[in-house]
Protein backbone atom coordinates (compact mmCIF):
# COMPACT_ATOMS: atom_id res chain seq x y z
CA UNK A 1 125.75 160.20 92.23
CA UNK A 2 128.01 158.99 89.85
CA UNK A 3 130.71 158.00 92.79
CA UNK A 4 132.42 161.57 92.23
CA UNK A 5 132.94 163.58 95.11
CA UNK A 6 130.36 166.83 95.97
CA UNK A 7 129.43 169.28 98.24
CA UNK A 8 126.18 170.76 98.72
CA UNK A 9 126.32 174.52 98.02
CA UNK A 10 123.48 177.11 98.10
CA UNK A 11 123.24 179.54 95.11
CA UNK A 12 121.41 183.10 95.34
CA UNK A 13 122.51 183.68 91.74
CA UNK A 14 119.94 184.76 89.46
CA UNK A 15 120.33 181.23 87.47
CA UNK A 16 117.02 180.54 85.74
CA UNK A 17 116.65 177.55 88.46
CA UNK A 18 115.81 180.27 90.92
CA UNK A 19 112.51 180.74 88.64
CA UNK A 20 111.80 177.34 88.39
CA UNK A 21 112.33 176.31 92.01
CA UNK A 22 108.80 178.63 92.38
CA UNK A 23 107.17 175.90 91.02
CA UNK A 24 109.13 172.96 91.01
CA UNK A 25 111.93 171.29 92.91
CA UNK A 26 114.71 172.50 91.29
CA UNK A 27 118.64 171.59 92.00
CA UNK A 28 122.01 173.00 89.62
CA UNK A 29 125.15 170.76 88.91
CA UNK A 30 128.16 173.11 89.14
CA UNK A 31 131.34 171.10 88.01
CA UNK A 32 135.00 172.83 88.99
CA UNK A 33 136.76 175.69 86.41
CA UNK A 34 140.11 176.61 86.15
CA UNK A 35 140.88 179.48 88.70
CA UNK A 36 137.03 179.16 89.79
CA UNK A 37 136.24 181.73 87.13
CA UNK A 38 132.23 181.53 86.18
CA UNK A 39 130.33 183.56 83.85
CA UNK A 40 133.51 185.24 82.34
CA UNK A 41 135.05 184.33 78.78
CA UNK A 42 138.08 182.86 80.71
CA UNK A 43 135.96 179.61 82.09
CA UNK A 44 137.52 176.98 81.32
CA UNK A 45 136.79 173.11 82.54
CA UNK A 46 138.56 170.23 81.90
CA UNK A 47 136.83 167.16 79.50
CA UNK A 48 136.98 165.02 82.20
CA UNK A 49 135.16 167.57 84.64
CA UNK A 50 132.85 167.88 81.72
CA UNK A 51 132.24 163.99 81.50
CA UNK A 52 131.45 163.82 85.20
CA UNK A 53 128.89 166.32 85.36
CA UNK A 54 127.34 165.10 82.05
CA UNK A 55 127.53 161.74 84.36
CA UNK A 56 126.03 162.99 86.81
CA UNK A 57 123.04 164.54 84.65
CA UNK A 58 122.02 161.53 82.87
CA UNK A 59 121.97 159.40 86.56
CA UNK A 60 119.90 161.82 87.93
CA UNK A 61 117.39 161.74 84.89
CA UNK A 62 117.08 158.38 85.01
CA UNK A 63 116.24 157.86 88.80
CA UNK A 64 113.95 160.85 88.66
CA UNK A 65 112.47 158.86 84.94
CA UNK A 66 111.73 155.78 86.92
CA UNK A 67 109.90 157.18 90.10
């Protein structure tokens, strides 16, 4: 979405989605951080990386708001 380039990547973290995705279709937007580092108080992302999963976000909303 968005033109950006993706991959599709399975998560078995405990990310709240997991508990959702009982009930609901459920998917995660991971955007790229410096070194990889997640979940540590070194994460750092650039504005633009930011932007472009905000981007991507708001797309999805609306296609799923006018199903």
């Amino acid at each position: 979405m968005a033109g950006y380039p993706y991959i599709h990547i399975p998560s078995g973290a405990g990310h709240d989605a997991r508990y959702i995705a009982e009930i609901a279709p459920t998917g995660m937007i991971f955007i790229p951080c410096w070194r990889g580092l997640s979940h540590n108080e070194a994460e750092n992302a650039t504005s633009h990386d930011v932007a472009a999963g905000a981007q991507v976000l708001t797309n999805t909303l609306i296609v799923l708001a006018n199903r």
